[in-house]
PDB file of N, CA and C in Angstrom:
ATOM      1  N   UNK A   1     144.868 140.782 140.103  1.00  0.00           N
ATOM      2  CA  UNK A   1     145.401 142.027 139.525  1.00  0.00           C
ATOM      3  C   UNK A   1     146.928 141.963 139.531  1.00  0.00           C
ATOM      4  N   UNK A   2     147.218 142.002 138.446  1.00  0.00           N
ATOM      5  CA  UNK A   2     148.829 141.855 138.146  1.00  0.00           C
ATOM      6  C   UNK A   2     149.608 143.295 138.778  1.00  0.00           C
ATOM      7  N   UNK A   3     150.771 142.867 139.053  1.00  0.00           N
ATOM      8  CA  UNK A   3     152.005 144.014 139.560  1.00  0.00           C
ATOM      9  C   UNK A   3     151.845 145.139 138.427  1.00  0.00           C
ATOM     10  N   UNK A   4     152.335 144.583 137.777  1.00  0.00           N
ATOM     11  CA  UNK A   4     152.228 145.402 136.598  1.00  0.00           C
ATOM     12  C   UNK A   4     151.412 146.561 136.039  1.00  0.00           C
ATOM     13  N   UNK A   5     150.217 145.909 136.117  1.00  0.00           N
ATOM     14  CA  UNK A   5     148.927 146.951 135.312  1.00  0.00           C
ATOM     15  C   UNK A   5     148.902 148.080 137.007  1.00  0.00           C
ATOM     16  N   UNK A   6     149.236 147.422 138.363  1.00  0.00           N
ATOM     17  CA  UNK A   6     149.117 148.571 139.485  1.00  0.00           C
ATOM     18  C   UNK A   6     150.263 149.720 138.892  1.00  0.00           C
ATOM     19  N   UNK A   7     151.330 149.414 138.510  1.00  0.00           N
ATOM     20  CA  UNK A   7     152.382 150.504 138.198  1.00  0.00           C
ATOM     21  C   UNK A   7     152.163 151.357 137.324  1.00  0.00           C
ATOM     22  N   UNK A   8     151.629 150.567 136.165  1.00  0.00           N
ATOM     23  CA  UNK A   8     151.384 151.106 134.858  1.00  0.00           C
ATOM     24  C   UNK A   8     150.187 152.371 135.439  1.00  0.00           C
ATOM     25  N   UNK A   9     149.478 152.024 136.013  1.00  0.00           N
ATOM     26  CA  UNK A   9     148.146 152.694 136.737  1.00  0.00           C
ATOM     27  C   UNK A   9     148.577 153.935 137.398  1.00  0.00           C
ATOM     28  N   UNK A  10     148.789 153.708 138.268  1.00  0.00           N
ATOM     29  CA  UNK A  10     150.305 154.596 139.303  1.00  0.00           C
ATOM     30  C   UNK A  10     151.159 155.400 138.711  1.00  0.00           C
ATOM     31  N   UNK A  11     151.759 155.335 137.609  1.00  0.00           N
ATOM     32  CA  UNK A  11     152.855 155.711 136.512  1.00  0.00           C
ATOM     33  C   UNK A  11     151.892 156.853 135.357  1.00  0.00           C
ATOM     34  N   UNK A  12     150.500 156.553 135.540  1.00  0.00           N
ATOM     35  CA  UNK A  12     150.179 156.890 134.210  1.00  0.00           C
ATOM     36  C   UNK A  12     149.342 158.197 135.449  1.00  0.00           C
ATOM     37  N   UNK A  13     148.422 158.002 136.029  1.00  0.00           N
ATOM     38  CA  UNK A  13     148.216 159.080 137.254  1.00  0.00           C
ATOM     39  C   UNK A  13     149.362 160.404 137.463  1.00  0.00           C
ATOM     40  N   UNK A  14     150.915 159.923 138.132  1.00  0.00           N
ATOM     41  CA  UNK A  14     151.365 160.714 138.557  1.00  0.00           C
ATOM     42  C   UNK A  14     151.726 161.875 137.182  1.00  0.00           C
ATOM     43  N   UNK A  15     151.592 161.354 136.057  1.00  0.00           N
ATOM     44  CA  UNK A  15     152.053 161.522 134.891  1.00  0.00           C
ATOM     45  C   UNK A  15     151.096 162.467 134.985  1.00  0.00           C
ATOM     46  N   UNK A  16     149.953 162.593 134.614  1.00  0.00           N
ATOM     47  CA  UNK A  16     148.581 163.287 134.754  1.00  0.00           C
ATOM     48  C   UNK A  16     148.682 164.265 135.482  1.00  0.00           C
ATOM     49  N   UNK A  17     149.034 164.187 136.577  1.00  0.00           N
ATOM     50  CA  UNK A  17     149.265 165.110 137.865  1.00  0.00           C
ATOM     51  C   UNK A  17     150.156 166.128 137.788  1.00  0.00           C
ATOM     52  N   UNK A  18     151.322 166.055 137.245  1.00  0.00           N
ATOM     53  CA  UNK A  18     152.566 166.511 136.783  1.00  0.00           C
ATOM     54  C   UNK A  18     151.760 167.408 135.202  1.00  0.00           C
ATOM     55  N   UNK A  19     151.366 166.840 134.427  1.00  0.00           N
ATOM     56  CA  UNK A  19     150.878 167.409 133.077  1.00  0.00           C
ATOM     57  C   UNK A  19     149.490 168.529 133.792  1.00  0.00           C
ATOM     58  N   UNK A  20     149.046 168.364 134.167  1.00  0.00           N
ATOM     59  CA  UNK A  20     148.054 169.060 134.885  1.00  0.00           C
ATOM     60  C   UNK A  20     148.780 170.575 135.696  1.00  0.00           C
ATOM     61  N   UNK A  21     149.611 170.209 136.774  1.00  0.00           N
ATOM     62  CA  UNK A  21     150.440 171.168 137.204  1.00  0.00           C
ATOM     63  C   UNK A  21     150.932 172.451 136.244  1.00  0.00           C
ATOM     64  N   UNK A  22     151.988 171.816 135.203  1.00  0.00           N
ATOM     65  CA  UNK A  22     152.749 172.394 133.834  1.00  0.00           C
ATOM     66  C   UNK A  22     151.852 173.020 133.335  1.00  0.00           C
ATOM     67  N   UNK A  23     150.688 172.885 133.250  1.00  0.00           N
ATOM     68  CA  UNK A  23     149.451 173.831 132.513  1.00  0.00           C
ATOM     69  C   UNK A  23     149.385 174.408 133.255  1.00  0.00           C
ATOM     70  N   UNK A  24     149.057 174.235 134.497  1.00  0.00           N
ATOM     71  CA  UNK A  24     148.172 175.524 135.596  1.00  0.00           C
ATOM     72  C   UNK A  24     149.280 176.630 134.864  1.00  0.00           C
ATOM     73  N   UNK A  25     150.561 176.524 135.770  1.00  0.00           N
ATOM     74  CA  UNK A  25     151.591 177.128 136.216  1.00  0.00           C
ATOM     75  C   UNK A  25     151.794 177.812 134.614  1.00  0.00           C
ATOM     76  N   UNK A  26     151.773 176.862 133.301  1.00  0.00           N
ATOM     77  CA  UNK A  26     152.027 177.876 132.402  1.00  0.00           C
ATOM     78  C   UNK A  26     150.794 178.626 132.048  1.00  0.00           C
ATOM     79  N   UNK A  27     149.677 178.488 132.540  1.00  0.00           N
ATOM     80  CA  UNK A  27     148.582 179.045 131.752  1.00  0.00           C
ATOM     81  C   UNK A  27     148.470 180.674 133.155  1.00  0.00           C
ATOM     82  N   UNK A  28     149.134 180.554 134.155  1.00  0.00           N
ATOM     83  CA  UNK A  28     148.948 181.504 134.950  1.00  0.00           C
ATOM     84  C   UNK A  28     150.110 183.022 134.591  1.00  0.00           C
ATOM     85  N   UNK A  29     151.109 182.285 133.438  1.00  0.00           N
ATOM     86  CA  UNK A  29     151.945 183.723 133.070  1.00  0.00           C
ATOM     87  C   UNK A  29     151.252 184.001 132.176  1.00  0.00           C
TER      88      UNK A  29
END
């Protein structure tokens, strides 16, 4: 398993996590 595809993996998650949040938080005003 390349360095790479772990970051890309890692990178694309926290991304998710963050986009996920921005909804809650805007869908709660």
């Amino acid at each position: 398993m390349e360095i790479v595809t772990v970051v890309v993996a890692v990178a694309a998650l926290i991304v998710s996590i963050v986009a996920l949040v921005t909804t809650l938080r805007t869908t709660r005003r």
